[in-house]
N, C-alpha and C. Protein backbone atom coordinates (compact mmCIF):
# COMPACT_ATOMS: atom_id res chain seq x y z
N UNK A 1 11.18 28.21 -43.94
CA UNK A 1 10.68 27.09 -43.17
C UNK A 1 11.73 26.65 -42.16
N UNK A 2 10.91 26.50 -40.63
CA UNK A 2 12.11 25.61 -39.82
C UNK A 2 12.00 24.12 -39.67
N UNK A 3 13.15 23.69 -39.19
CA UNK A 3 13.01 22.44 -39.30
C UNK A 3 12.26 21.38 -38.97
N UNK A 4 12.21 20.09 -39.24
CA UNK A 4 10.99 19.46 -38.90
C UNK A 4 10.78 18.71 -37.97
N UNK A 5 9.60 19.22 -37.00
CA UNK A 5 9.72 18.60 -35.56
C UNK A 5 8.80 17.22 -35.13
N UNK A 6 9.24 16.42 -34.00
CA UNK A 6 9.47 15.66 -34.17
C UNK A 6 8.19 15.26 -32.92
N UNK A 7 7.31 14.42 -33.25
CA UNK A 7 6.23 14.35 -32.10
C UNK A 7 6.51 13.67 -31.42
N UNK A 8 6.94 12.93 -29.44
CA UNK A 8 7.04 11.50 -29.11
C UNK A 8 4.99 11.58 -28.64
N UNK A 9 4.79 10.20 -28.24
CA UNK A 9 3.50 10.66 -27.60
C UNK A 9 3.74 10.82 -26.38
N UNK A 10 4.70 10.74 -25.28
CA UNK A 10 4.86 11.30 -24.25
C UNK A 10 5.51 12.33 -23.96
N UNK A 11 5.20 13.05 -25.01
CA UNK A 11 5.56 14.79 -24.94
C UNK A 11 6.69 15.41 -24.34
N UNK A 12 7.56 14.30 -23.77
CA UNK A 12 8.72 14.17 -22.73
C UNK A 12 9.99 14.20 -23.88
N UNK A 13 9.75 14.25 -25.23
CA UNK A 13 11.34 14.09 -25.97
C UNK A 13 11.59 12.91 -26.38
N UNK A 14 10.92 11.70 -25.50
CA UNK A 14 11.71 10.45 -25.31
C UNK A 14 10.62 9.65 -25.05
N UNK A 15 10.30 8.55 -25.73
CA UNK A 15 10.00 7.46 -24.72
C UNK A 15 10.11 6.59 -23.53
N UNK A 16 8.75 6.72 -22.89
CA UNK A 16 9.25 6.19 -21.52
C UNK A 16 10.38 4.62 -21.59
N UNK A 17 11.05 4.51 -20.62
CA UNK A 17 11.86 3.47 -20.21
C UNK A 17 10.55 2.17 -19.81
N UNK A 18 9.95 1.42 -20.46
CA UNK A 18 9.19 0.43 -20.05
C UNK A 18 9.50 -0.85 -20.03
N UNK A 19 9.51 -1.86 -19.25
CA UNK A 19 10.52 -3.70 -18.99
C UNK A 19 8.40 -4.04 -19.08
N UNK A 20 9.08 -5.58 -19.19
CA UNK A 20 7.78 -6.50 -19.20
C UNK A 20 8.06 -7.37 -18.24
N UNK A 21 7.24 -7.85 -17.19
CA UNK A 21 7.67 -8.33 -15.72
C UNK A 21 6.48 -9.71 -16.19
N UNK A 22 6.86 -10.57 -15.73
CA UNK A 22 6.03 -12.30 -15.80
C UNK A 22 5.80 -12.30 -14.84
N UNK A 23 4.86 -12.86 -14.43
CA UNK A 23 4.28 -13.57 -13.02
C UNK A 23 3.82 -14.65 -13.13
N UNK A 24 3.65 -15.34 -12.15
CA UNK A 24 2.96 -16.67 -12.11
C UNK A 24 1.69 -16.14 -11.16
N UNK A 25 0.59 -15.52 -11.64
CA UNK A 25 -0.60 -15.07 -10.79
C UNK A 25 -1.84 -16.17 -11.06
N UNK A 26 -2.27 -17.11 -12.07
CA UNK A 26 -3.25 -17.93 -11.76
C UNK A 26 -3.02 -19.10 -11.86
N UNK A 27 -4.06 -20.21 -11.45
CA UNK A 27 -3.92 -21.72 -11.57
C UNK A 27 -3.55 -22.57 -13.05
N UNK A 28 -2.88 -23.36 -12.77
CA UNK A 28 -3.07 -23.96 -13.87
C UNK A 28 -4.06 -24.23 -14.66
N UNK A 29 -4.12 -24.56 -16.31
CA UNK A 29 -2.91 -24.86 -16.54
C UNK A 29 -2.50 -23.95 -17.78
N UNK A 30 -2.95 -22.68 -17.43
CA UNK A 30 -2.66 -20.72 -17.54
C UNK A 30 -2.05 -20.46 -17.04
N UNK A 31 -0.73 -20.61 -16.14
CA UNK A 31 -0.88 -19.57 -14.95
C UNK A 31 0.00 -18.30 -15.11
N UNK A 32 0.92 -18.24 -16.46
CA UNK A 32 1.59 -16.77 -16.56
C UNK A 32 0.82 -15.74 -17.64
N UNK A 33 1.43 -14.48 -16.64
CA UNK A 33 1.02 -13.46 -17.11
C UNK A 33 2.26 -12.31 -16.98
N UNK A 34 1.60 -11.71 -18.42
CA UNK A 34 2.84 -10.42 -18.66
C UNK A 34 2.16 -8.93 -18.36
N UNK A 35 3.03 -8.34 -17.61
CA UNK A 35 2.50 -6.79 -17.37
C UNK A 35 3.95 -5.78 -17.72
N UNK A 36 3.27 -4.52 -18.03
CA UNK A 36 3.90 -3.26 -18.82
C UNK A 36 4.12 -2.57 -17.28
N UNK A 37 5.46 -2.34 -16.88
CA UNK A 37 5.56 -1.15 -16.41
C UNK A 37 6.51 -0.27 -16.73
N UNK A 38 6.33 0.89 -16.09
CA UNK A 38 7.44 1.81 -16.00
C UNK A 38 8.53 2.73 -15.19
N UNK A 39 9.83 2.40 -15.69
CA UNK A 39 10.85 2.54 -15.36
C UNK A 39 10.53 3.39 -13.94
N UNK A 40 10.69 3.52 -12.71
CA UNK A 40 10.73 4.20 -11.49
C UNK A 40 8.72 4.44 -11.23
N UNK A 41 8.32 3.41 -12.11
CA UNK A 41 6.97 3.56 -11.23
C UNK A 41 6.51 2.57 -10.71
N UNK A 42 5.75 2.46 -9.68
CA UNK A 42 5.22 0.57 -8.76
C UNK A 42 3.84 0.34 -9.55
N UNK A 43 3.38 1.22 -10.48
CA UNK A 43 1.94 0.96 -11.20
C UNK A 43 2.23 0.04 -12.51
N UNK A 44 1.22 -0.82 -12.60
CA UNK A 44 1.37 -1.62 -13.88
C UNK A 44 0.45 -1.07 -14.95
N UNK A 45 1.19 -0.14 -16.29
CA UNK A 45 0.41 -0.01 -16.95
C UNK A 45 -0.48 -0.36 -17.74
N UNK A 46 -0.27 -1.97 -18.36
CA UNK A 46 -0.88 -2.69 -19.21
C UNK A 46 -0.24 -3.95 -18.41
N UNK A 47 -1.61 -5.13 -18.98
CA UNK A 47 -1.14 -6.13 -18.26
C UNK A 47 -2.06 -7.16 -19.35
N UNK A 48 -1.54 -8.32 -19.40
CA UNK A 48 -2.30 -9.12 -20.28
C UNK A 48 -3.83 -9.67 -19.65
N UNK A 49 -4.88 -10.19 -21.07
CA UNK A 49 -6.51 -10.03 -20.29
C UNK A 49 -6.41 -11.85 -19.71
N UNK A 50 -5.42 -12.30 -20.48
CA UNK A 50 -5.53 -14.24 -20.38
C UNK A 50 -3.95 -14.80 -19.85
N UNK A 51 -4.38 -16.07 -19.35
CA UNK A 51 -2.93 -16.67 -19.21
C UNK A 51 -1.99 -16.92 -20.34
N UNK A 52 -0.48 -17.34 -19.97
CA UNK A 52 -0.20 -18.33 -21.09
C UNK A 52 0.72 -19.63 -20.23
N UNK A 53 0.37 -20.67 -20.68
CA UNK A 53 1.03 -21.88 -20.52
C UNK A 53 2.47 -21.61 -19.85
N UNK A 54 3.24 -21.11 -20.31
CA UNK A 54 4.60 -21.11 -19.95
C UNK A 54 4.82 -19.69 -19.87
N UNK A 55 6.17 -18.98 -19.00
CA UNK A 55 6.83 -18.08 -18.57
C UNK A 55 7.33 -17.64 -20.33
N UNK A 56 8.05 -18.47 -20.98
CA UNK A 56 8.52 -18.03 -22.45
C UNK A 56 7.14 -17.11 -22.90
N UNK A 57 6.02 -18.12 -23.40
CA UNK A 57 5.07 -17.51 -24.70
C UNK A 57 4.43 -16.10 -23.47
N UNK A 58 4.65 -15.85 -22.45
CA UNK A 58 4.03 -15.05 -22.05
C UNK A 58 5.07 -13.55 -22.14
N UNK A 59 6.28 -14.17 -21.79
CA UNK A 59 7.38 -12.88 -22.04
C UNK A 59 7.16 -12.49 -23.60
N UNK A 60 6.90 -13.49 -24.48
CA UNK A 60 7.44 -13.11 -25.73
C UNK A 60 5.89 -12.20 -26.73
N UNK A 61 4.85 -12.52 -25.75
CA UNK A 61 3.77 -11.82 -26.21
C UNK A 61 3.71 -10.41 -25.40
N UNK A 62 4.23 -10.30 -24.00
CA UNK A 62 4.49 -8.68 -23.67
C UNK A 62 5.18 -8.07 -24.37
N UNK A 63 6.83 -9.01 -25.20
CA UNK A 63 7.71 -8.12 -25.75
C UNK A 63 6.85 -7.49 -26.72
N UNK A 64 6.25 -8.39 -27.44
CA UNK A 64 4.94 -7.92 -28.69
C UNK A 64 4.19 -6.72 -28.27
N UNK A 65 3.84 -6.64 -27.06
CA UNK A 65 2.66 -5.75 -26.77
C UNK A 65 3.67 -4.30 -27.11
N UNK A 66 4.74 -4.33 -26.32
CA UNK A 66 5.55 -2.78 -26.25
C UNK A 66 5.80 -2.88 -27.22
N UNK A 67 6.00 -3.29 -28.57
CA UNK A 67 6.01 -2.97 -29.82
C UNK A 67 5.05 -2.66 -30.46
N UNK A 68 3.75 -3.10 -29.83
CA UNK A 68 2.52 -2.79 -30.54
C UNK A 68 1.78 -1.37 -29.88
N UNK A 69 2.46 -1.28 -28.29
CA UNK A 69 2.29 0.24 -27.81
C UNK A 69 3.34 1.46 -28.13
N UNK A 70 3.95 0.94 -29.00
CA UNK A 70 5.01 2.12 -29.27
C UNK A 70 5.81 2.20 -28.38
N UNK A 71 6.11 1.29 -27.64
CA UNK A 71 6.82 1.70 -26.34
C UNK A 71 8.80 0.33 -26.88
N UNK A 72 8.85 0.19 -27.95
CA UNK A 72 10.12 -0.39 -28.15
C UNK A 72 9.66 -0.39 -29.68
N UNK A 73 10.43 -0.27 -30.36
CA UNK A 73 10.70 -1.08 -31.55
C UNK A 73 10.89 -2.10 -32.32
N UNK A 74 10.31 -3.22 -32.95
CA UNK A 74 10.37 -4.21 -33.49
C UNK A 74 11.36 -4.37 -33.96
N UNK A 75 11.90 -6.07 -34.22
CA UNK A 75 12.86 -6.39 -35.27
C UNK A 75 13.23 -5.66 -36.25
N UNK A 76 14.67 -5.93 -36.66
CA UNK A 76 14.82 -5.06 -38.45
C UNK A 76 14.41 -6.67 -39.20
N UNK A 77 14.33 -6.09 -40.34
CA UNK A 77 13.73 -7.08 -40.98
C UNK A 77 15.31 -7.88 -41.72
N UNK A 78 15.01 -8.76 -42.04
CA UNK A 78 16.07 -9.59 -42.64
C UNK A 78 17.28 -8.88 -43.99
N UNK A 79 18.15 -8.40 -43.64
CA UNK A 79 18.88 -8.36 -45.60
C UNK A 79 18.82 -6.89 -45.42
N UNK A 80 18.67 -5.83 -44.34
CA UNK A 80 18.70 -4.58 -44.53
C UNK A 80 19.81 -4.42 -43.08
């Protein structure tokens, strides 16, 4: 047997390089929004469907999203 290989889903070795960018795109009293892009591209891959109140809860629900797209890794958990 050879050794055991290793799947990414972007078939590239690696996961893409992806940041979460805020905007202030609608009216109050929604008006931020978080979008997924990637590293050397001008396309937004994912982008949130609703506002959020403030620039914070909106960064901190994109950071969520790239953890929930496989695209970063979550917290370690406490005591490990």
């Amino acid at each position: 047997m050879g050794k055991p290989q290793v799947r990414h889903p972007t078939g590239g070795g690696s996961s893409p390089k992806c940041f979460v960018l805020i905007r202030r795109d609608a009216r109050p009293p929604m008006p931020w929004m978080w979008e997924v892009h990637r590293q050397g591209r001008p396309d937004t891959c994912w982008r949130a469907v609703r506002g959020y109140r403030s620039a914070e809860d909106a960064w901190e629900t994109g950071q969520a999203a790239l953890v929930r797209l496989g695209l970063r890794h979550g917290p370690e958990p406490d005591g490990e």
